[in-house]
PDB file of N, CA and C in Angstrom:
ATOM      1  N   UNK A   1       0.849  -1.184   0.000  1.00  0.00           N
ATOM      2  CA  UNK A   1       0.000   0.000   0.000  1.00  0.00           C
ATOM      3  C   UNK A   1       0.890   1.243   0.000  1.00  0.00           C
ATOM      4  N   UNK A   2       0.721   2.547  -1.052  1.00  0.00           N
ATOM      5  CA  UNK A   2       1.463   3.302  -1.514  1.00  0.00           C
ATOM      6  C   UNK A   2       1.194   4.258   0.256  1.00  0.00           C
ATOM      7  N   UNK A   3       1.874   5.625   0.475  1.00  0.00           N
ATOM      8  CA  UNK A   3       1.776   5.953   1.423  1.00  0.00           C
ATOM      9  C   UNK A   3       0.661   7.217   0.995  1.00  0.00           C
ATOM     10  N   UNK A   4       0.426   7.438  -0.447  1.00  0.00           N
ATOM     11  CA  UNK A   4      -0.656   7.835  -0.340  1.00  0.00           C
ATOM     12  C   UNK A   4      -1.878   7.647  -1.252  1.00  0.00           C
ATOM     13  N   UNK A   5      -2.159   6.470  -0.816  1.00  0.00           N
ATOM     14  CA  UNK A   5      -3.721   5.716  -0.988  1.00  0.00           C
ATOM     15  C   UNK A   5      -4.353   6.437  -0.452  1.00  0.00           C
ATOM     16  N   UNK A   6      -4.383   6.844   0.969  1.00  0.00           N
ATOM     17  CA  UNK A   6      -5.676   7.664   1.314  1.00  0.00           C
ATOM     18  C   UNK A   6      -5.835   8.828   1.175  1.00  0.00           C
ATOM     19  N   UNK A   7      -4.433   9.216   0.706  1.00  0.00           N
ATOM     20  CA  UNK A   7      -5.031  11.003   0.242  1.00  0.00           C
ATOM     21  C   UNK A   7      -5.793  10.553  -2.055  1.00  0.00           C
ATOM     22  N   UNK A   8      -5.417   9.851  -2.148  1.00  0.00           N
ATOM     23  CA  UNK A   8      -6.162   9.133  -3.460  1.00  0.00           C
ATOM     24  C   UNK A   8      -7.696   8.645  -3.448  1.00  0.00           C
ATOM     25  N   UNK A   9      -7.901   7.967  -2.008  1.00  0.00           N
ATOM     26  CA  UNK A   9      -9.085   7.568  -1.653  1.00  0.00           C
ATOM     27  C   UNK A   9      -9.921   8.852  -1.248  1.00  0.00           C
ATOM     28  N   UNK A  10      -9.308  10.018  -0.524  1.00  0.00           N
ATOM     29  CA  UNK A  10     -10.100  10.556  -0.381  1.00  0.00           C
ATOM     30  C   UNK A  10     -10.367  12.053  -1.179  1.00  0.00           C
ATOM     31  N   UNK A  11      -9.237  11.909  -2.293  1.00  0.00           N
ATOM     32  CA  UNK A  11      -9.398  12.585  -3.345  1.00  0.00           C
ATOM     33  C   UNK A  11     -10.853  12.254  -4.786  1.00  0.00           C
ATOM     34  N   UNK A  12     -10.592  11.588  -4.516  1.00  0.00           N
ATOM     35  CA  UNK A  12     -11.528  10.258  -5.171  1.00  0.00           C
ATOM     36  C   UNK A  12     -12.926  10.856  -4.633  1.00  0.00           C
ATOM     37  N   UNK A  13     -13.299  10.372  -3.614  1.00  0.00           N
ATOM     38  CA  UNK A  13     -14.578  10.853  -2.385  1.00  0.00           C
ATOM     39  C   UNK A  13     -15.102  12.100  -2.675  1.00  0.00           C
ATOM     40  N   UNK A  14     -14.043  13.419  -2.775  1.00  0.00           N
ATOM     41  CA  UNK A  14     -14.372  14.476  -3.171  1.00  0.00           C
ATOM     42  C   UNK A  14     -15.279  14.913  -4.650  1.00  0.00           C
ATOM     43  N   UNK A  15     -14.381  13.920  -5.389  1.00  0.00           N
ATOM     44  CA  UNK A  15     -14.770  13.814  -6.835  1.00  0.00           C
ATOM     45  C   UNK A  15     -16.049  13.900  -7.011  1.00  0.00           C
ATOM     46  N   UNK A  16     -16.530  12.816  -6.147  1.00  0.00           N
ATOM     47  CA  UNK A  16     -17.911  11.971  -6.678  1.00  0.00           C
ATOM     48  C   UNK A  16     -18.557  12.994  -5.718  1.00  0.00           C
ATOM     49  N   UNK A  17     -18.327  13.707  -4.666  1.00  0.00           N
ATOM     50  CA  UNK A  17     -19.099  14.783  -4.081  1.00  0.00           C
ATOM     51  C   UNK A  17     -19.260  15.696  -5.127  1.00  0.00           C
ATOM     52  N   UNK A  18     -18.873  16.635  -5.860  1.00  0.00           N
ATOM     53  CA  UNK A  18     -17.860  17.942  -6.728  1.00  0.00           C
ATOM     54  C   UNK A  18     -18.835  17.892  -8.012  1.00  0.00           C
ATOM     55  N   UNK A  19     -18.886  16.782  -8.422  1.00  0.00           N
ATOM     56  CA  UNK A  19     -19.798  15.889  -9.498  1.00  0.00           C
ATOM     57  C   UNK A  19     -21.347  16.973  -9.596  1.00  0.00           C
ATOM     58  N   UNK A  20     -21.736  16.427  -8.217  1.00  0.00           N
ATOM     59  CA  UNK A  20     -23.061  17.018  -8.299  1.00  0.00           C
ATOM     60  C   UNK A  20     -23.123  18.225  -8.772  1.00  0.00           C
ATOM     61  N   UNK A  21     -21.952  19.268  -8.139  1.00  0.00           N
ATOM     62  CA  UNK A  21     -22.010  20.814  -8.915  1.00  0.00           C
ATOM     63  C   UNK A  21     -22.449  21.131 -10.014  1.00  0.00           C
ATOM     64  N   UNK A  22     -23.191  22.204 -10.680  1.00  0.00           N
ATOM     65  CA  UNK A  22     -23.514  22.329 -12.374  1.00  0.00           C
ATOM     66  C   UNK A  22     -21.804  22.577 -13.395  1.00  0.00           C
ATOM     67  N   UNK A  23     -21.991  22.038 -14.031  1.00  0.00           N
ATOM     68  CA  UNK A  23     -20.036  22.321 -14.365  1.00  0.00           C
ATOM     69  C   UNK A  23     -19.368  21.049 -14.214  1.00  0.00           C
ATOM     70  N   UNK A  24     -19.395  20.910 -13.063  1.00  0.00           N
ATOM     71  CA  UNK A  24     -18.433  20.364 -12.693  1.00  0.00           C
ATOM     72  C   UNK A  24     -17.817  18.686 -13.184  1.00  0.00           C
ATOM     73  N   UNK A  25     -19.004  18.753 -14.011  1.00  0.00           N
ATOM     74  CA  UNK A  25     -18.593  16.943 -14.516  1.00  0.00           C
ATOM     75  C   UNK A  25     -17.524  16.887 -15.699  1.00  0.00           C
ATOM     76  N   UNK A  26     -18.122  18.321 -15.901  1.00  0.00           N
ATOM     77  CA  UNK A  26     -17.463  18.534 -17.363  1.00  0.00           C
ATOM     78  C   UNK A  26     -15.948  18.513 -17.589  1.00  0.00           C
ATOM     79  N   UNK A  27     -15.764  19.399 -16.264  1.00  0.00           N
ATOM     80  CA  UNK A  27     -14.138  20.108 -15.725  1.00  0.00           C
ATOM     81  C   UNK A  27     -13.834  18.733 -15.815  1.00  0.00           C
ATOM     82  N   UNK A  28     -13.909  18.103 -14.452  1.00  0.00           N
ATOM     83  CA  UNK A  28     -13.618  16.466 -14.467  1.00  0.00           C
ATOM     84  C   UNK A  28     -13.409  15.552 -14.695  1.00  0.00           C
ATOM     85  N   UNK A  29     -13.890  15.589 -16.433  1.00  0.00           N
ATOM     86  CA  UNK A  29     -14.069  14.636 -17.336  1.00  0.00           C
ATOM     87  C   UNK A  29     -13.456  15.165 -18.585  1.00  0.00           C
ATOM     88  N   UNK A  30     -12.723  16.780 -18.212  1.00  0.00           N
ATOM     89  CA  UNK A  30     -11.961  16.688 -19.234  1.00  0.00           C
ATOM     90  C   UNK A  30     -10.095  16.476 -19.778  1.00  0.00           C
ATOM     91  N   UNK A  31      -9.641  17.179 -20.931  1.00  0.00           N
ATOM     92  CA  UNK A  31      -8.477  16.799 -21.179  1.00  0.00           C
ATOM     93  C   UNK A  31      -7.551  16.966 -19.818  1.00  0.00           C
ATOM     94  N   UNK A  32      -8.096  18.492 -19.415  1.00  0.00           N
ATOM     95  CA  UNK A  32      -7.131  19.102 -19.018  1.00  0.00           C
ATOM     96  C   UNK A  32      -6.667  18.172 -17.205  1.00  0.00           C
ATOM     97  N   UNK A  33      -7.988  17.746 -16.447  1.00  0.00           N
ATOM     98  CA  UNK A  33      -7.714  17.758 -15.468  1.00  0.00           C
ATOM     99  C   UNK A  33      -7.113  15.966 -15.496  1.00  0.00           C
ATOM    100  N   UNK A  34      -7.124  15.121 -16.848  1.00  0.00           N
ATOM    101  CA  UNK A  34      -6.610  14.005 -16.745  1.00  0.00           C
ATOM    102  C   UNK A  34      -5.486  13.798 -17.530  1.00  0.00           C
ATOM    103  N   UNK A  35      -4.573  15.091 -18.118  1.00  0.00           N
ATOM    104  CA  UNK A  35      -3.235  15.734 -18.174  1.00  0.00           C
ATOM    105  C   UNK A  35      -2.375  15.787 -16.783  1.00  0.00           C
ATOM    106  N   UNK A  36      -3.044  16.356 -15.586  1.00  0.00           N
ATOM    107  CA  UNK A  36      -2.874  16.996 -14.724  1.00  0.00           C
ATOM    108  C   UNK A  36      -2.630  15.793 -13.438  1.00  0.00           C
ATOM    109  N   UNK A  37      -3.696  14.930 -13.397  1.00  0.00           N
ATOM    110  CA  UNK A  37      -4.050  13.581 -13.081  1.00  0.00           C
ATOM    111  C   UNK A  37      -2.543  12.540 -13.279  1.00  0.00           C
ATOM    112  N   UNK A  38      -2.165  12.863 -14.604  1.00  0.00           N
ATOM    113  CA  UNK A  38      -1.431  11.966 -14.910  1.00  0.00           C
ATOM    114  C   UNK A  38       0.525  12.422 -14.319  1.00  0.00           C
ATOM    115  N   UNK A  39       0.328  13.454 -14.608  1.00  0.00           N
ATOM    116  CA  UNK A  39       1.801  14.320 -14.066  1.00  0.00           C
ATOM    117  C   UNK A  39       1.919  14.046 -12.869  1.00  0.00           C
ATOM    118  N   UNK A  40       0.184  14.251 -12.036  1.00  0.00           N
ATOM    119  CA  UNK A  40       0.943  14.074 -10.487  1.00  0.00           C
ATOM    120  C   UNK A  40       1.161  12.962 -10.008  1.00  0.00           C
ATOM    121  N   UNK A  41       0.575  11.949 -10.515  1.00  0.00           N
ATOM    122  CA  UNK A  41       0.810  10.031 -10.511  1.00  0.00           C
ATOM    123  C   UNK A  41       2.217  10.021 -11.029  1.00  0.00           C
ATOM    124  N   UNK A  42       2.594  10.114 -11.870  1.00  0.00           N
ATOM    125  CA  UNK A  42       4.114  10.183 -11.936  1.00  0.00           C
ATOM    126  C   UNK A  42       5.119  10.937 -11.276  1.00  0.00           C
ATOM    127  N   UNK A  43       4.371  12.086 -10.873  1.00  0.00           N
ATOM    128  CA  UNK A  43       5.507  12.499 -10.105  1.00  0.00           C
ATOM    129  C   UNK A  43       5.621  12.159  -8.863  1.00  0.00           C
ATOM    130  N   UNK A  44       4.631  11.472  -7.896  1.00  0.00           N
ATOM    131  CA  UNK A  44       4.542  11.068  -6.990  1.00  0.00           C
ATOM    132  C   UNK A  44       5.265   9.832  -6.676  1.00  0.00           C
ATOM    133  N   UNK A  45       5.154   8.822  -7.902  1.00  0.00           N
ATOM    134  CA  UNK A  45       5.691   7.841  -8.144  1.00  0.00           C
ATOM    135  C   UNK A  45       7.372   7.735  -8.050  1.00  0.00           C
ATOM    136  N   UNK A  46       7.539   8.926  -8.459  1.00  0.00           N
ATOM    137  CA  UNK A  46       8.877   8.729  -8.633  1.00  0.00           C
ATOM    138  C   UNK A  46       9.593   9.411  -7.502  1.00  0.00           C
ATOM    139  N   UNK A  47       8.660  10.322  -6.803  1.00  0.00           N
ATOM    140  CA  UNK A  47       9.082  10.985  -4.957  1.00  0.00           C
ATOM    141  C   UNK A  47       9.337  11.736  -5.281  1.00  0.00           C
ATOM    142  N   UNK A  48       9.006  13.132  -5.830  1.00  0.00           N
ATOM    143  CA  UNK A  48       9.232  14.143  -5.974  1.00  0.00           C
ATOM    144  C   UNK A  48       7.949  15.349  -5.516  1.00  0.00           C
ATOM    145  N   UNK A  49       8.583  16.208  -5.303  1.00  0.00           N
ATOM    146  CA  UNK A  49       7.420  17.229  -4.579  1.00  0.00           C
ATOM    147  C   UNK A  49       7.212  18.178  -5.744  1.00  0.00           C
ATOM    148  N   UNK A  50       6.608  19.103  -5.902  1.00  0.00           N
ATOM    149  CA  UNK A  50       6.248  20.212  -6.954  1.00  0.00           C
ATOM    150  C   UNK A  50       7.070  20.848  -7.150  1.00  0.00           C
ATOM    151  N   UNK A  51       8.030  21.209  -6.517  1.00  0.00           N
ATOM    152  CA  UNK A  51       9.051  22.554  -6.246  1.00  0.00           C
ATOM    153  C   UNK A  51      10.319  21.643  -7.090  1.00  0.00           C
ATOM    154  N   UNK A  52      10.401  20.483  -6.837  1.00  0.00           N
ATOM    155  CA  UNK A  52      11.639  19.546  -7.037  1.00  0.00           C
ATOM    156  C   UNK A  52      11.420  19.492  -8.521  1.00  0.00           C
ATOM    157  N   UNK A  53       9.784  18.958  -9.148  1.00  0.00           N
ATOM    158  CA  UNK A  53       9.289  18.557 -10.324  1.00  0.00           C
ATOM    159  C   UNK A  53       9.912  19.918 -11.384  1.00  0.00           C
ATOM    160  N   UNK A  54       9.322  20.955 -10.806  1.00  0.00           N
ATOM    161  CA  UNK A  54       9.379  22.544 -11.319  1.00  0.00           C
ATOM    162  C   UNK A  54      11.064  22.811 -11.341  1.00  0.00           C
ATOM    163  N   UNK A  55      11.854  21.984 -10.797  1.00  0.00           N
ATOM    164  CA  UNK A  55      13.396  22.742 -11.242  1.00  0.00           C
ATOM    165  C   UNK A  55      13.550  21.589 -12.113  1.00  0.00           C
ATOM    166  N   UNK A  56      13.400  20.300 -11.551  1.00  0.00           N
ATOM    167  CA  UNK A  56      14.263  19.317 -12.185  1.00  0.00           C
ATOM    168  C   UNK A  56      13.723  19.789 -14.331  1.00  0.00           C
ATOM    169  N   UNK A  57      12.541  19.670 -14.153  1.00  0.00           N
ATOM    170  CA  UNK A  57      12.074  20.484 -15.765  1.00  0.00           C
ATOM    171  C   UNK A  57      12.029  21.634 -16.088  1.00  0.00           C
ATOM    172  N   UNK A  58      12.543  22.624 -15.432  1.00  0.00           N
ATOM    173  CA  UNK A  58      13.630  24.020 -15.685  1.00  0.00           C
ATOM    174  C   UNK A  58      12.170  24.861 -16.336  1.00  0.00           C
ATOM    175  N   UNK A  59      10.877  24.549 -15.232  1.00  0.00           N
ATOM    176  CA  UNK A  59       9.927  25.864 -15.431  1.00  0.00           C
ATOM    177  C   UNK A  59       9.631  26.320 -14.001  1.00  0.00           C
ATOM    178  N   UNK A  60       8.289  27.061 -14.075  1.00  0.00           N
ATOM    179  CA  UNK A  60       8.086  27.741 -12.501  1.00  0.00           C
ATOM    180  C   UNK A  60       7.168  26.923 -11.699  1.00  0.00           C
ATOM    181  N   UNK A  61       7.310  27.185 -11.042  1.00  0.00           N
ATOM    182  CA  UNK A  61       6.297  26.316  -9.536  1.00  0.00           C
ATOM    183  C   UNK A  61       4.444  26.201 -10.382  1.00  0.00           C
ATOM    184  N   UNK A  62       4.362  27.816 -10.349  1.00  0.00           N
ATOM    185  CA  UNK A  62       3.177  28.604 -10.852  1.00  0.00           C
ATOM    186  C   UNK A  62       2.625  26.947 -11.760  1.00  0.00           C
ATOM    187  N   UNK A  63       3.586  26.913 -12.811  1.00  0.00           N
ATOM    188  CA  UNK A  63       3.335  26.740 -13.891  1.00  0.00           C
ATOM    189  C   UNK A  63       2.571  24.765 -13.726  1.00  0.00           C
ATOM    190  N   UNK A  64       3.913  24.378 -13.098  1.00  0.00           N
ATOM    191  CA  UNK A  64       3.439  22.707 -12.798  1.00  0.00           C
ATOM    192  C   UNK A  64       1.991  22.909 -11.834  1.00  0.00           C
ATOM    193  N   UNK A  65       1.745  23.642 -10.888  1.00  0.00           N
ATOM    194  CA  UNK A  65       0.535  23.805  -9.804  1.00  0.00           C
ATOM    195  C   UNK A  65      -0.695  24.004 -11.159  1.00  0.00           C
ATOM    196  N   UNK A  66      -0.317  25.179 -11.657  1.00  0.00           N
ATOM    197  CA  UNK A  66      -1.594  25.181 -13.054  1.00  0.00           C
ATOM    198  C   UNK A  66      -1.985  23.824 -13.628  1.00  0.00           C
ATOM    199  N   UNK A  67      -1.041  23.259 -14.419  1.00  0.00           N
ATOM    200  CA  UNK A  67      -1.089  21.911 -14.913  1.00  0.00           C
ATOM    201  C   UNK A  67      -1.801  21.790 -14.396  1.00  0.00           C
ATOM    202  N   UNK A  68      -1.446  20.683 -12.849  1.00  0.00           N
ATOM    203  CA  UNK A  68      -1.294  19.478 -12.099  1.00  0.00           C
ATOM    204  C   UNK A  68      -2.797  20.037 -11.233  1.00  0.00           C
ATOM    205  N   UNK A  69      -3.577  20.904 -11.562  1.00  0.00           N
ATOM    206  CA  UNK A  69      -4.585  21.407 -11.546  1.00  0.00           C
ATOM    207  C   UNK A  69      -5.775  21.427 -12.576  1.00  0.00           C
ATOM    208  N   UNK A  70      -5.275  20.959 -13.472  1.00  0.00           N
ATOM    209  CA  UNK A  70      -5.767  21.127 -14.742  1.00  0.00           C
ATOM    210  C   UNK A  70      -6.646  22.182 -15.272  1.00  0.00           C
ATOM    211  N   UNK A  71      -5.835  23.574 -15.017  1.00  0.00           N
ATOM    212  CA  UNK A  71      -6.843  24.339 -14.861  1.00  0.00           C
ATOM    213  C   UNK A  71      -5.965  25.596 -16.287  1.00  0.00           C
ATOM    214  N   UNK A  72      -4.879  24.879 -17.111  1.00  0.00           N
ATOM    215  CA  UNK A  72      -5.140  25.131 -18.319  1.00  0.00           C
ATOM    216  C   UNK A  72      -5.773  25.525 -19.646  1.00  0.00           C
ATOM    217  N   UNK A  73      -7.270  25.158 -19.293  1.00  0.00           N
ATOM    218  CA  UNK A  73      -8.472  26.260 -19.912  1.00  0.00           C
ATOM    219  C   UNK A  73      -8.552  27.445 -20.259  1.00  0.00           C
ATOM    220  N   UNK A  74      -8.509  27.951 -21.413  1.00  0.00           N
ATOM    221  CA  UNK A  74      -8.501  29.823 -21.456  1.00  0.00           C
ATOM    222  C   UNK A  74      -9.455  29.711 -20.341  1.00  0.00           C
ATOM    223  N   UNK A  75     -10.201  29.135 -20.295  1.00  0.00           N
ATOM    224  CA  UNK A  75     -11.951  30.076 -18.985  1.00  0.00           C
ATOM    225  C   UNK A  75     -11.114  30.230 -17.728  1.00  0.00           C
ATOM    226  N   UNK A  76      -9.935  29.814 -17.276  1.00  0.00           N
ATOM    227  CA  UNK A  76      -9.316  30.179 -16.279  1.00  0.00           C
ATOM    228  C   UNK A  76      -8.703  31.020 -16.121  1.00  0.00           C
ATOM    229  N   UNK A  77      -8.280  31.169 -17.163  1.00  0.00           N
ATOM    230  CA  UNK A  77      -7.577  32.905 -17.369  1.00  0.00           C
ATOM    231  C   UNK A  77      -5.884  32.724 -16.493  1.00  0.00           C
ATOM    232  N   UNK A  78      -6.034  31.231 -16.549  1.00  0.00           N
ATOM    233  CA  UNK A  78      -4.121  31.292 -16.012  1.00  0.00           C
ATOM    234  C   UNK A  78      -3.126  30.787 -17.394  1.00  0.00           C
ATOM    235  N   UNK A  79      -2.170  31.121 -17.515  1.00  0.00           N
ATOM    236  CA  UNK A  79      -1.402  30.687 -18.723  1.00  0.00           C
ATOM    237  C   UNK A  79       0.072  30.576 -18.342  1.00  0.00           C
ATOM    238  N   UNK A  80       0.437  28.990 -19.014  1.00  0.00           N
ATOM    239  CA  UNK A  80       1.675  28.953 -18.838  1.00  0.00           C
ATOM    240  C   UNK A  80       2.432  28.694 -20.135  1.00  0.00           C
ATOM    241  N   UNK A  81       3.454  29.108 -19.722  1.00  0.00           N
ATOM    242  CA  UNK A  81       4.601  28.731 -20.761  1.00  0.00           C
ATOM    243  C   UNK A  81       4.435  27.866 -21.598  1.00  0.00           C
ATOM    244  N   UNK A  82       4.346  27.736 -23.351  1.00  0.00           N
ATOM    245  CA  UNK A  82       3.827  26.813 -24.071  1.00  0.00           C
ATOM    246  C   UNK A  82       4.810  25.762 -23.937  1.00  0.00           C
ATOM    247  N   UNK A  83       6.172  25.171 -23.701  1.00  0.00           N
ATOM    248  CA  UNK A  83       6.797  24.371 -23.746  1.00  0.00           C
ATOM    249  C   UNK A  83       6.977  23.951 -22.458  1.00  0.00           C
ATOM    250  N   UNK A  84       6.585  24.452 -21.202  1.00  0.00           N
ATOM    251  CA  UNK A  84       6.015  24.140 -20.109  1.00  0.00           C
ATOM    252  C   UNK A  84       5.664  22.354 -20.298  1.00  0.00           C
ATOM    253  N   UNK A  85       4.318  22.079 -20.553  1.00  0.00           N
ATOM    254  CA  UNK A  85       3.883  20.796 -20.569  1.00  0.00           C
ATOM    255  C   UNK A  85       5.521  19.932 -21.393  1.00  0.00           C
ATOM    256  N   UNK A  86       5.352  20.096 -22.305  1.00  0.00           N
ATOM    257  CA  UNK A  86       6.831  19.178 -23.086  1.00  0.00           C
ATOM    258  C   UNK A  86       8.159  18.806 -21.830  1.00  0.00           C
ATOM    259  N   UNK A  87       8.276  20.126 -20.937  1.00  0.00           N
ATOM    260  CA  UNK A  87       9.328  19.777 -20.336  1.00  0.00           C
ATOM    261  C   UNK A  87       9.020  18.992 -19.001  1.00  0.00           C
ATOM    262  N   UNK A  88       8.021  19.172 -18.539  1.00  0.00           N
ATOM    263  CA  UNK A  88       7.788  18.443 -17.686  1.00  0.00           C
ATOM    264  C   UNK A  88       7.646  17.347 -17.881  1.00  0.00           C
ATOM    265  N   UNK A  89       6.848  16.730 -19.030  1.00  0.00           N
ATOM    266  CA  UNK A  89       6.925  15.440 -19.916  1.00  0.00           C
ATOM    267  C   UNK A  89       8.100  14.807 -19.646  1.00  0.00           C
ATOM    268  N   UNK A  90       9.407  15.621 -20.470  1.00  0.00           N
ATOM    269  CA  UNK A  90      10.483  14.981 -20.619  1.00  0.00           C
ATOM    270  C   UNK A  90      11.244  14.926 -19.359  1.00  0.00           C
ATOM    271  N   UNK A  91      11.264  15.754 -18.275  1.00  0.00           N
ATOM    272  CA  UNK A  91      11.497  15.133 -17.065  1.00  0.00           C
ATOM    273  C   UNK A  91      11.013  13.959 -16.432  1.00  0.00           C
ATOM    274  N   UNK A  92       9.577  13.601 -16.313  1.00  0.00           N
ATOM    275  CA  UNK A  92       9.228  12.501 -15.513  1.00  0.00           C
ATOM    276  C   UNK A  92       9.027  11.665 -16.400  1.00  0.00           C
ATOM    277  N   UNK A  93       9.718  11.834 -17.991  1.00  0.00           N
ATOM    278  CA  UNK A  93      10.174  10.466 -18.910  1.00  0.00           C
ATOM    279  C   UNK A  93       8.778   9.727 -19.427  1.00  0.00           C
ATOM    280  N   UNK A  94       7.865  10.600 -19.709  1.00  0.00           N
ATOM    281  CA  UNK A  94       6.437  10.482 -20.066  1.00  0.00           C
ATOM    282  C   UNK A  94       6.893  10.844 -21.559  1.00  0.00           C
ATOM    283  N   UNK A  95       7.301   9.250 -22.438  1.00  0.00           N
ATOM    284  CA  UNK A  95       7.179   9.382 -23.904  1.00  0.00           C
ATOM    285  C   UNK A  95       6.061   9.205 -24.432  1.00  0.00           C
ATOM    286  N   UNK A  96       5.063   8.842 -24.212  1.00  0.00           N
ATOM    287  CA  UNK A  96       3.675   8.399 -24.952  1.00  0.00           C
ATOM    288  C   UNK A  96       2.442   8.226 -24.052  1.00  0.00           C
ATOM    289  N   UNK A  97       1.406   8.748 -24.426  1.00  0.00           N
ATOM    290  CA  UNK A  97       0.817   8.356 -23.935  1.00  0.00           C
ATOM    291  C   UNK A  97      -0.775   7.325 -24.469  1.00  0.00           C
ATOM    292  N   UNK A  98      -1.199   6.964 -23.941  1.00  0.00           N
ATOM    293  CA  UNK A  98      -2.314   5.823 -24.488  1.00  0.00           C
ATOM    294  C   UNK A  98      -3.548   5.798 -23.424  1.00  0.00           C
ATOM    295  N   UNK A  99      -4.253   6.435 -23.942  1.00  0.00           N
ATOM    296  CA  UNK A  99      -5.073   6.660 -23.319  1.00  0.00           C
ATOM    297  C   UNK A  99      -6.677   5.514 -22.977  1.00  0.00           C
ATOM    298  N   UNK A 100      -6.551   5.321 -21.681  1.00  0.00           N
ATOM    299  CA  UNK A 100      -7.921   4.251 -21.191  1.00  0.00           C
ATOM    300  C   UNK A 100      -9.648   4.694 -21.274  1.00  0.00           C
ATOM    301  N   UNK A 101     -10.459   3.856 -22.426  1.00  0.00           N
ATOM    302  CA  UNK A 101     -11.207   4.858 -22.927  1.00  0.00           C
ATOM    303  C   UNK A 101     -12.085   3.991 -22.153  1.00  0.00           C
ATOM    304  N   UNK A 102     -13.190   4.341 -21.356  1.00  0.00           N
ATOM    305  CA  UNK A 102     -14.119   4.024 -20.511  1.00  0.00           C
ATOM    306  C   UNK A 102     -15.668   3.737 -21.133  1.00  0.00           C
ATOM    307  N   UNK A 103     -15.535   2.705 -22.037  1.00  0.00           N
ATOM    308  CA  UNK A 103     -16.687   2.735 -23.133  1.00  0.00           C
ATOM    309  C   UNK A 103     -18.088   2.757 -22.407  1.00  0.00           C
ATOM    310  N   UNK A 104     -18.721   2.543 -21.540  1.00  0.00           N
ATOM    311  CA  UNK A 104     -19.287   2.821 -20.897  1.00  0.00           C
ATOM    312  C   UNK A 104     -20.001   4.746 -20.596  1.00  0.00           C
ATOM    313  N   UNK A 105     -19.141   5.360 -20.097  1.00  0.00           N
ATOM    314  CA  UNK A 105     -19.169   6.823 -19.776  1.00  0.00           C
ATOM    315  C   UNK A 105     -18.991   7.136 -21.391  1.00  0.00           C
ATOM    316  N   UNK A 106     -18.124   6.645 -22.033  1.00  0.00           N
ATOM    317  CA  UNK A 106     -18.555   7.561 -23.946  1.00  0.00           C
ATOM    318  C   UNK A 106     -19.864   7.540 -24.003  1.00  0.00           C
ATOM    319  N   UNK A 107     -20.067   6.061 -23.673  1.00  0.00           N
ATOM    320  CA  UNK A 107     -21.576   5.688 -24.135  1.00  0.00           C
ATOM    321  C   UNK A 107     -22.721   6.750 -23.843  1.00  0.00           C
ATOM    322  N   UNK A 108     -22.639   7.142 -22.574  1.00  0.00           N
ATOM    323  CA  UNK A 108     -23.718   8.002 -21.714  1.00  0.00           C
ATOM    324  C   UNK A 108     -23.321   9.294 -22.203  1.00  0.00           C
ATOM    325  N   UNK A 109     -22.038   9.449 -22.703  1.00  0.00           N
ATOM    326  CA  UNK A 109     -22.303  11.227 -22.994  1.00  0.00           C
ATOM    327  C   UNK A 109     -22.865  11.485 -24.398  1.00  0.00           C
ATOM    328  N   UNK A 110     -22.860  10.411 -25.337  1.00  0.00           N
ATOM    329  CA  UNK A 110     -23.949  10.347 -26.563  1.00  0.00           C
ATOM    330  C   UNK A 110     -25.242  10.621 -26.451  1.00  0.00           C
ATOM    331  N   UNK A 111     -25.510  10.434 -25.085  1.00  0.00           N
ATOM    332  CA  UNK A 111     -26.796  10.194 -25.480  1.00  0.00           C
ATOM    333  C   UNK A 111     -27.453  11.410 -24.588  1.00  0.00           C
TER     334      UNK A 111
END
């Protein structure tokens, strides 16, 4: 058991609370916040804190917190550095990605 399962478990908890909001499924379910999702699983993985992530890929704190927030959206009105995402990539050695498509939830947003 990782040492943080329960901040995952109860990140998780929040989710499915957050959900109900008007908006909010959308945010949730989109690119940006499972970009963001994915940076901090790796960076966690590999033991690194934000501040560490943000030098070792030679951008600003600001910039990984935006990400790793997924709050990249013009409607947020925050903006980072366009080569920002690339370098952080190439720090935590994120060559590809392949994405897990939840045929189920496609299903329901068709309709």
């Amino acid at each position: 058991m990782s040492k943080y399962s329960n901040l995952k478990k109860d990140f998780e908890e929040m989710k499915k609370l957050v959900r109900e909001l008007p908006g909010a499924a959308d945010y949730l379910d989109g690119p940006e916040v499972a970009v963001g999702q994915m940076i901090l699983a790796r960076q966690l993985e590999l033991g690194y804190n934000q501040q560490q992530l943000a030098d070792l890929a030679g951008v600003s704190l600001e910039d990984v917190t935006v990400i790793q927030a997924g709050m990249t959206h013009p409607n947020f009105g925050y903006t980072v550095q366009p080569d920002s995402l690339a370098k952080i990539f190439k720090a935590l050695k994120i060559v590809g990605v392949r994405p897990i498509v939840d045929e189920e939830a496609a299903t329901s947003m068709t309709h």
